[in-house]
Protein backbone atom coordinates (compact mmCIF):
# COMPACT_ATOMS: atom_id res chain seq x y z
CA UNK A 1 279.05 161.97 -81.37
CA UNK A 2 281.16 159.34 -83.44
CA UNK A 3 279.17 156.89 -85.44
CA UNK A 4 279.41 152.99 -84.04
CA UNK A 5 279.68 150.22 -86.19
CA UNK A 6 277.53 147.88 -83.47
CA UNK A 7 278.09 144.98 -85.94
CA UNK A 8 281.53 144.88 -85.15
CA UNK A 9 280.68 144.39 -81.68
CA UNK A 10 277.64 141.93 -82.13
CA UNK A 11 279.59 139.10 -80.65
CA UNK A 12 279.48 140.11 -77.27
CA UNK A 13 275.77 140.72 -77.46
CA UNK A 14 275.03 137.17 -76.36
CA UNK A 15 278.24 136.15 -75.00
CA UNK A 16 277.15 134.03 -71.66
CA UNK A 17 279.13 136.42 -69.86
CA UNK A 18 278.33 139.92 -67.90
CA UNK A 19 280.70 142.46 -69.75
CA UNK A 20 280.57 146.11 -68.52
CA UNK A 21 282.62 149.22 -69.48
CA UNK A 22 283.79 152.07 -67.98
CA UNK A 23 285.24 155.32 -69.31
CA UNK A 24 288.36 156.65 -67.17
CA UNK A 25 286.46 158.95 -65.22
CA UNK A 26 284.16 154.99 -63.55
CA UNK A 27 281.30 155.75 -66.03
CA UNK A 28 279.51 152.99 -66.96
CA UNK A 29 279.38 153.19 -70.85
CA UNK A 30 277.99 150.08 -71.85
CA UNK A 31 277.15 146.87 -71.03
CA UNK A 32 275.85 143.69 -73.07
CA UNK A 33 272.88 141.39 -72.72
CA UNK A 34 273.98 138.93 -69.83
CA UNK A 35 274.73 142.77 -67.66
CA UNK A 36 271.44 144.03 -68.09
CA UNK A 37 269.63 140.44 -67.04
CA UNK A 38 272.23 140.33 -63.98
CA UNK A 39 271.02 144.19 -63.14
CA UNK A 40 267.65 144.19 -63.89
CA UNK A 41 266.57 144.95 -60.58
CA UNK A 42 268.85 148.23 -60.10
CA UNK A 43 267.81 149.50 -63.25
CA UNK A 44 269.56 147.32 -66.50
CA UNK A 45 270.56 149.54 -69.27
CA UNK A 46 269.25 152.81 -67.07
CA UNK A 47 272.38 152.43 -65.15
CA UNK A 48 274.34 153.83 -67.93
CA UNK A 49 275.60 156.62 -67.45
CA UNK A 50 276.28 156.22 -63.47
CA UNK A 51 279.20 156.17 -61.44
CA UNK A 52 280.35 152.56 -61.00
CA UNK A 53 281.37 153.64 -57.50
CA UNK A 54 277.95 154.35 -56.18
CA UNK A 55 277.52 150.48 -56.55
CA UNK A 56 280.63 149.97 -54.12
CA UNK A 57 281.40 150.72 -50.91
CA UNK A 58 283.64 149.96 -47.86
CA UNK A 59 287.05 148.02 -49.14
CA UNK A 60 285.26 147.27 -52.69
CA UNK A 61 285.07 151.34 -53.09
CA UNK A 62 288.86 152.06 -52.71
CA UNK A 63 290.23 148.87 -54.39
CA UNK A 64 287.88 149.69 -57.62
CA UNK A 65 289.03 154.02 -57.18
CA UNK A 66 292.51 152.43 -57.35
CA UNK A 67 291.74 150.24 -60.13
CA UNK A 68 290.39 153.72 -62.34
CA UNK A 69 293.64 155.97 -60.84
CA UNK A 70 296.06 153.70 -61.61
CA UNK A 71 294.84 151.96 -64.33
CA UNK A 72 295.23 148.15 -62.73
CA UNK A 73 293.60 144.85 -63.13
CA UNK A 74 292.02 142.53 -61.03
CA UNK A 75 290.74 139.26 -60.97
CA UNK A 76 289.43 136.73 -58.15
CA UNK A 77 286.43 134.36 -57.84
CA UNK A 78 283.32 134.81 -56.02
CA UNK A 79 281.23 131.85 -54.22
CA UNK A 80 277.75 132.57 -53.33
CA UNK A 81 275.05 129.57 -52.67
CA UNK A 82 277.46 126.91 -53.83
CA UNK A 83 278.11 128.72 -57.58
CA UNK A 84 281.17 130.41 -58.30
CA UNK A 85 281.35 133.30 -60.34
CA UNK A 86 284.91 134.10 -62.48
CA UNK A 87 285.38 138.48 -62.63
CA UNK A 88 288.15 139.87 -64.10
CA UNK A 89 288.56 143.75 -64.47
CA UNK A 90 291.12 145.04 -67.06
CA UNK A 91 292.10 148.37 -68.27
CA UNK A 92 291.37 149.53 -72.11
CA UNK A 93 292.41 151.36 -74.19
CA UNK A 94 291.99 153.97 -77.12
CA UNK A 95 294.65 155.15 -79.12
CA UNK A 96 297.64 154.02 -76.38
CA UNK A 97 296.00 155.68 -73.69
CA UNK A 98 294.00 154.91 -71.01
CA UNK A 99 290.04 154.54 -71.42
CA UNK A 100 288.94 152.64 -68.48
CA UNK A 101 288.18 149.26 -67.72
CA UNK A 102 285.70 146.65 -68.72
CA UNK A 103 284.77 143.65 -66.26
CA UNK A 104 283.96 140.12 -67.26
CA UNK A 105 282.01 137.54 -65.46
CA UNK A 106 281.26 134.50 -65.84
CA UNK A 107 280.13 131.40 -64.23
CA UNK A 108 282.92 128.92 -63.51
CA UNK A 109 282.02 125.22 -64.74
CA UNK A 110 282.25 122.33 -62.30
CA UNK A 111 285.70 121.05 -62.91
CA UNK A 112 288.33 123.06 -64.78
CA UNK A 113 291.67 121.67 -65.99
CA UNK A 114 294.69 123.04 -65.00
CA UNK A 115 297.88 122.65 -67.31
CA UNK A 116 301.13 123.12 -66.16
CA UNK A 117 303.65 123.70 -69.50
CA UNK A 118 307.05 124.31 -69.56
């Protein structure tokens, strides 16, 4: 197994947002401080190693098995008890070819500006 420099990825230790990654194959790989708090209960760090689409099912399943054939993104917001929560799920990379993806989530703040440039 390849040595990891973890220092070069200390930043997203305590990032206040969930990040999780998934090789190509919808392995969860790793995952940083905020994921393991937000899955605690279904097992934190154990859960590496699992099939991200055991989590799923229903319309979730096949829009995330798409996501891993095909390589896409995704983003959208989530409300639950009056908080809403930002995801986006992106495709990575190693060496020009596909890897996975990695999710980010965050909670969105009250008000956000929106900027129209042209």
């Amino acid at each position: 197994m390849r040595q990891r420099n973890l220092e070069a990825h200390a930043w997203v230790k305590e990032l206040p947002a969930e990040i999780i990654v998934c090789d190509a194959a919808g392995l969860l790989i790793e995952m940083n401080e905020a994921a393991e708090e937000l899955f605690a209960s279904d097992g934190g760090r154990g859960l590496l190693g699992s099939d991200v689409l055991d989590c799923h099912s229903g319309a979730d399943r096949s829009k995330l098995e798409r996501m891993i054939k095909e390589g896409r993104s995704n983003a959208y917001i989530n409300e639950e008890s009056g908080s809403l929560t930002f995801f986006f799920q992106s495709p990575w990379y190693r060496d020009g070819r596909y890897a996975g993806f990695v999710e980010i989530s965050f909670q969105v703040p009250g008000e956000i500006p929106h900027y129209l440039r042209e």
